[in-house]
Structure formats: C-alpha cells, structure tokens
PDB file of N, CA and C in Angstrom:
ATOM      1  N   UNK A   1       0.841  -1.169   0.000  1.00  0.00           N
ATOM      2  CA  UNK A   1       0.000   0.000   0.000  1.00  0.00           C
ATOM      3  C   UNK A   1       0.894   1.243   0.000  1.00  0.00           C
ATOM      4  N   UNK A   2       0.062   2.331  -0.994  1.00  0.00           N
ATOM      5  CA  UNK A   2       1.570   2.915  -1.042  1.00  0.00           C
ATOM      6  C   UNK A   2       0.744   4.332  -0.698  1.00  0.00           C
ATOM      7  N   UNK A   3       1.514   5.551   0.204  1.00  0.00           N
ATOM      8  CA  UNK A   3       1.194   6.542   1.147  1.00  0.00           C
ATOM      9  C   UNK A   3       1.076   8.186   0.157  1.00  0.00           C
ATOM     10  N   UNK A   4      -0.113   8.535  -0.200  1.00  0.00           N
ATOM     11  CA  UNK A   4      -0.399   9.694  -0.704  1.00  0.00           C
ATOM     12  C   UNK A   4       0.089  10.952   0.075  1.00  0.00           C
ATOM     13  N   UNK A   5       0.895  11.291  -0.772  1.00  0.00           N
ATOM     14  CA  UNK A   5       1.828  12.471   0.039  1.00  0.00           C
ATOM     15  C   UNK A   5       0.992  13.328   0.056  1.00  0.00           C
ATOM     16  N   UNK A   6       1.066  14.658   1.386  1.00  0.00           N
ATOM     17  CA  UNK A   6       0.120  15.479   1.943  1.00  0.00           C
ATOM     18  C   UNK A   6      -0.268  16.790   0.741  1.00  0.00           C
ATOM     19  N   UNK A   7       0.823  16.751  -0.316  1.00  0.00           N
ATOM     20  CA  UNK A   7       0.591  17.600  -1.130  1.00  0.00           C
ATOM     21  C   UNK A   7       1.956  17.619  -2.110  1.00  0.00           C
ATOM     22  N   UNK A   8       1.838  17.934  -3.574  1.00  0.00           N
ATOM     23  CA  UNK A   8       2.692  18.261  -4.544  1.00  0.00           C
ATOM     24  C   UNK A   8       2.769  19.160  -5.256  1.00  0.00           C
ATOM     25  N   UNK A   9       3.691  19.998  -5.784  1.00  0.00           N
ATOM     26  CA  UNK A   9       3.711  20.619  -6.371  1.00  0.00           C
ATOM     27  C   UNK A   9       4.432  20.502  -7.555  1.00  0.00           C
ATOM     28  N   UNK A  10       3.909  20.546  -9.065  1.00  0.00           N
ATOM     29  CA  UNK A  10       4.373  20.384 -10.317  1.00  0.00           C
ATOM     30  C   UNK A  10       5.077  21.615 -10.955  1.00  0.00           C
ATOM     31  N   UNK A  11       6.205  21.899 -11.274  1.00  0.00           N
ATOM     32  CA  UNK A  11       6.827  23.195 -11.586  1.00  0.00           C
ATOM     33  C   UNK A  11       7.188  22.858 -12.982  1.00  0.00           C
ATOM     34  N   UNK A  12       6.733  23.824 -13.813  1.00  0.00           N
ATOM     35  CA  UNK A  12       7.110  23.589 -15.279  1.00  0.00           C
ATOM     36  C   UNK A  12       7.325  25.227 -15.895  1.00  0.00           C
ATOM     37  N   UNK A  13       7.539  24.894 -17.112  1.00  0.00           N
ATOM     38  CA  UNK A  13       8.100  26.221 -17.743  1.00  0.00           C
ATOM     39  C   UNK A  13       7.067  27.295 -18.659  1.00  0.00           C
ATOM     40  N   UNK A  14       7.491  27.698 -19.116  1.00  0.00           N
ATOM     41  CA  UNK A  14       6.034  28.563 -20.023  1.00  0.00           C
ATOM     42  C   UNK A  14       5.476  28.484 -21.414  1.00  0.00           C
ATOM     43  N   UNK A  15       5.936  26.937 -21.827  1.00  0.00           N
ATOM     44  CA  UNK A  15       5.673  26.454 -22.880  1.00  0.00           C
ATOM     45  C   UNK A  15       4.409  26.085 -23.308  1.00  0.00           C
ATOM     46  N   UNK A  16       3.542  25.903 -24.344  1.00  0.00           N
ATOM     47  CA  UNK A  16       2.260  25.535 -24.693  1.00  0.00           C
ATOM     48  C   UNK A  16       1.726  24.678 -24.126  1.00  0.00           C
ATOM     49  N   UNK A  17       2.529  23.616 -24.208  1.00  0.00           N
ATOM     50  CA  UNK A  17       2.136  22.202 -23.613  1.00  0.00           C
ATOM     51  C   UNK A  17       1.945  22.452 -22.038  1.00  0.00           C
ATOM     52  N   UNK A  18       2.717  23.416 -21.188  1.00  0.00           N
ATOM     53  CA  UNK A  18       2.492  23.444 -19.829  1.00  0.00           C
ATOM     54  C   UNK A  18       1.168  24.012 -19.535  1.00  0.00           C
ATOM     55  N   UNK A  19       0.952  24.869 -20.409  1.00  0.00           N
ATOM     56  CA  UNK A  19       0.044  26.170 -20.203  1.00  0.00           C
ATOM     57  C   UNK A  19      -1.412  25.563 -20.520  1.00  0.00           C
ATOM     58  N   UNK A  20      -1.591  24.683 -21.051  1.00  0.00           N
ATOM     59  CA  UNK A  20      -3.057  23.806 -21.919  1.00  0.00           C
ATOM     60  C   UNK A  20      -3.986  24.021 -20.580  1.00  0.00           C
ATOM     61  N   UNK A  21      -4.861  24.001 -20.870  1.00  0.00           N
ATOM     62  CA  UNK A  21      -6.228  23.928 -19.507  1.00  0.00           C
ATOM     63  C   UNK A  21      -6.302  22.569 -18.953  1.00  0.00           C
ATOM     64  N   UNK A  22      -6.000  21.326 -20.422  1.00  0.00           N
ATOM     65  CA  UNK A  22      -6.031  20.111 -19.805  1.00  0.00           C
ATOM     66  C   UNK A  22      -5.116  19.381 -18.915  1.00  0.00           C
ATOM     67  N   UNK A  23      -3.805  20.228 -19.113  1.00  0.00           N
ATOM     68  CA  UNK A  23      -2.708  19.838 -18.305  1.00  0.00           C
ATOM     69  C   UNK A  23      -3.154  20.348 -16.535  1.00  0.00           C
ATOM     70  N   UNK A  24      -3.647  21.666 -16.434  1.00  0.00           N
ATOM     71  CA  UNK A  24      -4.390  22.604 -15.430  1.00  0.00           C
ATOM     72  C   UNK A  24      -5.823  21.414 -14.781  1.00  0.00           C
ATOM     73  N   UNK A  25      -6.403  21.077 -15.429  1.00  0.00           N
ATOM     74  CA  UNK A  25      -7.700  20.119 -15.439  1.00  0.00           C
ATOM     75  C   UNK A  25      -7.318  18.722 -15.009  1.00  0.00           C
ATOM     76  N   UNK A  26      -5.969  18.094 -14.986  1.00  0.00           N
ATOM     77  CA  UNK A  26      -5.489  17.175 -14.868  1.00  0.00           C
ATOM     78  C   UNK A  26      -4.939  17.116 -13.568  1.00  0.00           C
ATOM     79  N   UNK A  27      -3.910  18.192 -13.065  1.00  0.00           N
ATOM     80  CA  UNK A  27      -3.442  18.469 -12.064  1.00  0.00           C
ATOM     81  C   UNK A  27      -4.250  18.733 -11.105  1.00  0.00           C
ATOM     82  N   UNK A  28      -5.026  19.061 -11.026  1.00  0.00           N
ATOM     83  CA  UNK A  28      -6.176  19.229  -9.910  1.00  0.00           C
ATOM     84  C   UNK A  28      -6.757  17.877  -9.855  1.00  0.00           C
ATOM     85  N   UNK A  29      -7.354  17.023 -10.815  1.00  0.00           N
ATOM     86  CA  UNK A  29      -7.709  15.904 -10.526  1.00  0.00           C
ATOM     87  C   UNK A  29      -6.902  15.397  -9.761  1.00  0.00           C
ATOM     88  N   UNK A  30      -5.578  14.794  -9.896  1.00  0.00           N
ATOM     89  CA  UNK A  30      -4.489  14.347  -9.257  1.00  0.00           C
ATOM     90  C   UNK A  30      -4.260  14.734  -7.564  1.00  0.00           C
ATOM     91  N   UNK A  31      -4.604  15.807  -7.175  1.00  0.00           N
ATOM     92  CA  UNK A  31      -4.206  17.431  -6.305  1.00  0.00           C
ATOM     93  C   UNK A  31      -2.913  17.715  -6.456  1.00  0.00           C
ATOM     94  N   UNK A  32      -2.302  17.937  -7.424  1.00  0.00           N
ATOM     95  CA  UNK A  32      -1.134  18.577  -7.556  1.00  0.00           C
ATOM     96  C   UNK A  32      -1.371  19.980  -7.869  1.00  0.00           C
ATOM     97  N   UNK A  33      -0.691  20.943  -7.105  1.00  0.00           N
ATOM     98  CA  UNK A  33      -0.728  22.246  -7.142  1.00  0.00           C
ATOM     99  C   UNK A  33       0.387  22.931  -8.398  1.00  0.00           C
ATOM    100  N   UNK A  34      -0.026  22.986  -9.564  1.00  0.00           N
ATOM    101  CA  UNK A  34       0.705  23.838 -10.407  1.00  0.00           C
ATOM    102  C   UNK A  34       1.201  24.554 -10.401  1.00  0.00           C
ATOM    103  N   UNK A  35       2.971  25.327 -10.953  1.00  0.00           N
ATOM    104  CA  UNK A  35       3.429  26.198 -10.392  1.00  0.00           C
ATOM    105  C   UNK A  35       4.226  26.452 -11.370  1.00  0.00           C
ATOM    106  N   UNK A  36       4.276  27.977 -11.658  1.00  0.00           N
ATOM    107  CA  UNK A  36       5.022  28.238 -13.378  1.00  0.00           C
ATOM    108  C   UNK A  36       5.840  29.639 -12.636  1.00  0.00           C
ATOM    109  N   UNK A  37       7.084  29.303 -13.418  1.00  0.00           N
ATOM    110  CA  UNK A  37       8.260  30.547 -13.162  1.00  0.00           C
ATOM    111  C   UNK A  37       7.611  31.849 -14.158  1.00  0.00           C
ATOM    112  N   UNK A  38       8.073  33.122 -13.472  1.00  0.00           N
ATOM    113  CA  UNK A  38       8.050  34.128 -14.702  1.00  0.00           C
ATOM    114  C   UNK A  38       8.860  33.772 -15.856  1.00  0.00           C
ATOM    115  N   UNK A  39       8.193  34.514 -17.217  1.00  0.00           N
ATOM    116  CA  UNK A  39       8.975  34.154 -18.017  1.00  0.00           C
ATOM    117  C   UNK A  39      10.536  35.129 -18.003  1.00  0.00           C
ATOM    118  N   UNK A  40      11.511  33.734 -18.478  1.00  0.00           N
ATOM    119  CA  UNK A  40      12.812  34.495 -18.915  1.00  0.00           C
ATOM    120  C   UNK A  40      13.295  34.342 -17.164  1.00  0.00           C
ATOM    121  N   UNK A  41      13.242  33.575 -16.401  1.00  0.00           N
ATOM    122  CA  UNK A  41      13.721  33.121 -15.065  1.00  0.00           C
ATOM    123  C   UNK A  41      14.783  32.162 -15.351  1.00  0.00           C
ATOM    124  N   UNK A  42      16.167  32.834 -15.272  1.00  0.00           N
ATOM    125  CA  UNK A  42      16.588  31.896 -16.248  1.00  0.00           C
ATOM    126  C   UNK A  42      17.675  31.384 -15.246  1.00  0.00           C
ATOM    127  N   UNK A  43      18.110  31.522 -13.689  1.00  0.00           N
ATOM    128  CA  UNK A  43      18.528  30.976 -12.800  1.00  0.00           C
ATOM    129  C   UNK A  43      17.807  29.979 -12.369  1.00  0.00           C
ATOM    130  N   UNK A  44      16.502  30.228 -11.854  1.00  0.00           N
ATOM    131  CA  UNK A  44      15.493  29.467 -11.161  1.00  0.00           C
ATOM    132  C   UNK A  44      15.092  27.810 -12.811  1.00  0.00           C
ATOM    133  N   UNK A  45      15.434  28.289 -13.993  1.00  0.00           N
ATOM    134  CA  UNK A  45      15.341  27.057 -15.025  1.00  0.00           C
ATOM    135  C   UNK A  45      16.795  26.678 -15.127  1.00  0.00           C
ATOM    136  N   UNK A  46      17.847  27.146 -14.900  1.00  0.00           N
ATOM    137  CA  UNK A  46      19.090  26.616 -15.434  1.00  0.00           C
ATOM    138  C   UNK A  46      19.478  25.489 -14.149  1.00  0.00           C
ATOM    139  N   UNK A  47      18.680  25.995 -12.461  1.00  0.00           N
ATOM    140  CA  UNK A  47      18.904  24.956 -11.330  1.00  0.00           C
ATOM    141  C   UNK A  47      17.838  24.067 -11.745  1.00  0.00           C
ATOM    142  N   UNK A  48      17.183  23.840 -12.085  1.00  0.00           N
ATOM    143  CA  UNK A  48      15.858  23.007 -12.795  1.00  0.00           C
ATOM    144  C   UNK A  48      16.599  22.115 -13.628  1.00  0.00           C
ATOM    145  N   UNK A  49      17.146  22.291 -14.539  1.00  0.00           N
ATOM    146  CA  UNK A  49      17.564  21.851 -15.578  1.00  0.00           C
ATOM    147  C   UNK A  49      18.705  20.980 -15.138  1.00  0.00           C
ATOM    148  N   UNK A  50      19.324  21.754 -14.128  1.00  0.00           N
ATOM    149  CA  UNK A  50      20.639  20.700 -13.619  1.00  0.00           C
ATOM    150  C   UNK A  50      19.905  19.666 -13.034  1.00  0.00           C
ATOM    151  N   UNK A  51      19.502  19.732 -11.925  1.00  0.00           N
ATOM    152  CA  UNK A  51      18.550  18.875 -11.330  1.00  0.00           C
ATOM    153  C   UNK A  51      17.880  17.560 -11.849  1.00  0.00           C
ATOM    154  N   UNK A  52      17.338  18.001 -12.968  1.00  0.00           N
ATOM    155  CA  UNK A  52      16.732  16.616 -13.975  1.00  0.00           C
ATOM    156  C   UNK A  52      17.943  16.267 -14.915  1.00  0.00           C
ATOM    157  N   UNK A  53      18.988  16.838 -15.123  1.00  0.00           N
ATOM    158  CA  UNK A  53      20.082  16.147 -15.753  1.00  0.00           C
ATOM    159  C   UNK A  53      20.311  14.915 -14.887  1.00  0.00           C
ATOM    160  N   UNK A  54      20.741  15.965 -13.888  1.00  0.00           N
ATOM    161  CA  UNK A  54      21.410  14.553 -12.651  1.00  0.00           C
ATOM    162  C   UNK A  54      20.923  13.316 -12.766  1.00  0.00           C
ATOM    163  N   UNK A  55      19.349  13.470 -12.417  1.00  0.00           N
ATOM    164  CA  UNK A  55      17.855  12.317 -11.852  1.00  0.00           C
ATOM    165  C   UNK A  55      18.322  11.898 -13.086  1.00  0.00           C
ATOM    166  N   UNK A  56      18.444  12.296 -14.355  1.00  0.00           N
ATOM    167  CA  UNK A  56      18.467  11.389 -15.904  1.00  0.00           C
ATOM    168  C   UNK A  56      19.456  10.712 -15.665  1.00  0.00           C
ATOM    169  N   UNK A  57      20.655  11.297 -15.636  1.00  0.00           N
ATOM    170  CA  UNK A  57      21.455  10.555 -15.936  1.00  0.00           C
ATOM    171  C   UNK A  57      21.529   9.357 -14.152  1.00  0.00           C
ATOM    172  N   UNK A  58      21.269   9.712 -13.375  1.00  0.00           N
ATOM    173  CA  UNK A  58      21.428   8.395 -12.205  1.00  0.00           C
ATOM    174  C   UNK A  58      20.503   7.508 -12.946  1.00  0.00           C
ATOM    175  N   UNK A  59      19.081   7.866 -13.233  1.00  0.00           N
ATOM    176  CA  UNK A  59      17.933   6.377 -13.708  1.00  0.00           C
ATOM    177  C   UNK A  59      18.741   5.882 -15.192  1.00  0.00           C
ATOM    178  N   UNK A  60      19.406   6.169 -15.976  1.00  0.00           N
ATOM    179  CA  UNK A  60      19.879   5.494 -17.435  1.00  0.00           C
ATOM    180  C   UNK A  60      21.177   4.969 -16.362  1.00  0.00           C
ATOM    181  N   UNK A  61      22.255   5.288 -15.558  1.00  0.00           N
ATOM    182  CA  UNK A  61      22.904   4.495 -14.900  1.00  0.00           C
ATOM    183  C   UNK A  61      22.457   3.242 -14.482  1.00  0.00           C
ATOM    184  N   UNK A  62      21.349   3.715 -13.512  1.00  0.00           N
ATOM    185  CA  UNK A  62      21.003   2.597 -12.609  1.00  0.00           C
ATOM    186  C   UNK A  62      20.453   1.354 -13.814  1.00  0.00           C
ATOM    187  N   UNK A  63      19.642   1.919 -14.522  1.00  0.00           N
ATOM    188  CA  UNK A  63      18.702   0.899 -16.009  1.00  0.00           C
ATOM    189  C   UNK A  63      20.003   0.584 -16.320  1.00  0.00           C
ATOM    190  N   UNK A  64      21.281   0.955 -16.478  1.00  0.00           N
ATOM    191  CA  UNK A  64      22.317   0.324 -17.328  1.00  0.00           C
ATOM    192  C   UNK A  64      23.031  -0.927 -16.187  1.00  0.00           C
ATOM    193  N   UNK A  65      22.620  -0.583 -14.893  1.00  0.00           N
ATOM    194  CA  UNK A  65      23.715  -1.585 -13.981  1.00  0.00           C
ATOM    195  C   UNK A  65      24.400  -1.078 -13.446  1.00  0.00           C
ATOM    196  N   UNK A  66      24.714   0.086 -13.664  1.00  0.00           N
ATOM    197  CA  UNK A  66      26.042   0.705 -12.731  1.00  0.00           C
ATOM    198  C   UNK A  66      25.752   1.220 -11.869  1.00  0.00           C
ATOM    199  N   UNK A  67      26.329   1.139 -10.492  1.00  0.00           N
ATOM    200  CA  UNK A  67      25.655   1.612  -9.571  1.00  0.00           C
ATOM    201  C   UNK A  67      26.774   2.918  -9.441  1.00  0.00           C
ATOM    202  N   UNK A  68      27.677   3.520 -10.473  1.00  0.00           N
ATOM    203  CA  UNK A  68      28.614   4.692 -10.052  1.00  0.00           C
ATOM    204  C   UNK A  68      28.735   5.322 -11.242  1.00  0.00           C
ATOM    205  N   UNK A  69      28.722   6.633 -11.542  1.00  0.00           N
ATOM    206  CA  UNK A  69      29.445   6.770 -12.705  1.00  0.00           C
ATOM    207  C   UNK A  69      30.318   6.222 -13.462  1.00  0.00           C
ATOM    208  N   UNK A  70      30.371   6.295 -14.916  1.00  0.00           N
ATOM    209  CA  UNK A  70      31.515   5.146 -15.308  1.00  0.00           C
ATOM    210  C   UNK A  70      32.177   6.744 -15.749  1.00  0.00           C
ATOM    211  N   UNK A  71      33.437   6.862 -15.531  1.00  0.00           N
ATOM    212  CA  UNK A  71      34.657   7.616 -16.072  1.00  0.00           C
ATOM    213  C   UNK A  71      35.147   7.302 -17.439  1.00  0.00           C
ATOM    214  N   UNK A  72      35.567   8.414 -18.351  1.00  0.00           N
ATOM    215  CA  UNK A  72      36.288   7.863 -19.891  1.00  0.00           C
ATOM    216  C   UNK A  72      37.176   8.731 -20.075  1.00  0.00           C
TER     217      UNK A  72
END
C-alpha cells in the first residue's frame, strides 16, 4: 500500500504544452498544485535543468547496472 503524500507541487516552464487547460484540469484531478516561473527566469530554469540532468542521468545508470558513474 503505497502513502499519498500530503501535497505536490508540479513546476514547469512557459511552454504551450504546460500552459493547456487540460494539463491545469489534470493536475487538480491528481491534487497537484501547479506552479510556473516568470517568463525568462533563467537561474530558477538553469537549477531546474541541472537537477533533472542529474535524476536522468542516475535512472539510465542505474537501467544500465552501474551503480557509479563510469569515467572515460
């Protein structure tokens, strides 16, 4: 059984696809609280951006087997 966290928040950028009503219509179904940077926030997206590099590249590690960076 798995434990519904007390609340989330979804942070995305100011692209079409974020901005749709159905994406807005979706997130509330869910209760995730939507949350969009001003545009041209370009500290608050460049720590964003590092962030999901990292998470990418640890899950294609881990899916590959390695439990460390491989060095070249």
């Amino acid at each position: 059984m798995t434990r519904k966290p007390a609340s989330a928040i979804h942070r995305f950028d100011q692209g079409s696809n974020y901005t749709s009503i159905a994406l807005g219509n979706r997130c509330k179904e869910l209760g995730v609280r939507p949350s969009m940077s001003s545009v041209g926030d370009t500290y608050y997206n460049a720590m964003a951006e590092s962030l999901f590099a990292s998470l990418e590249y640890e899950l294609i590690a881990t899916a590959a087997g390695r439990s460390r960076p491989r060095h070249t």
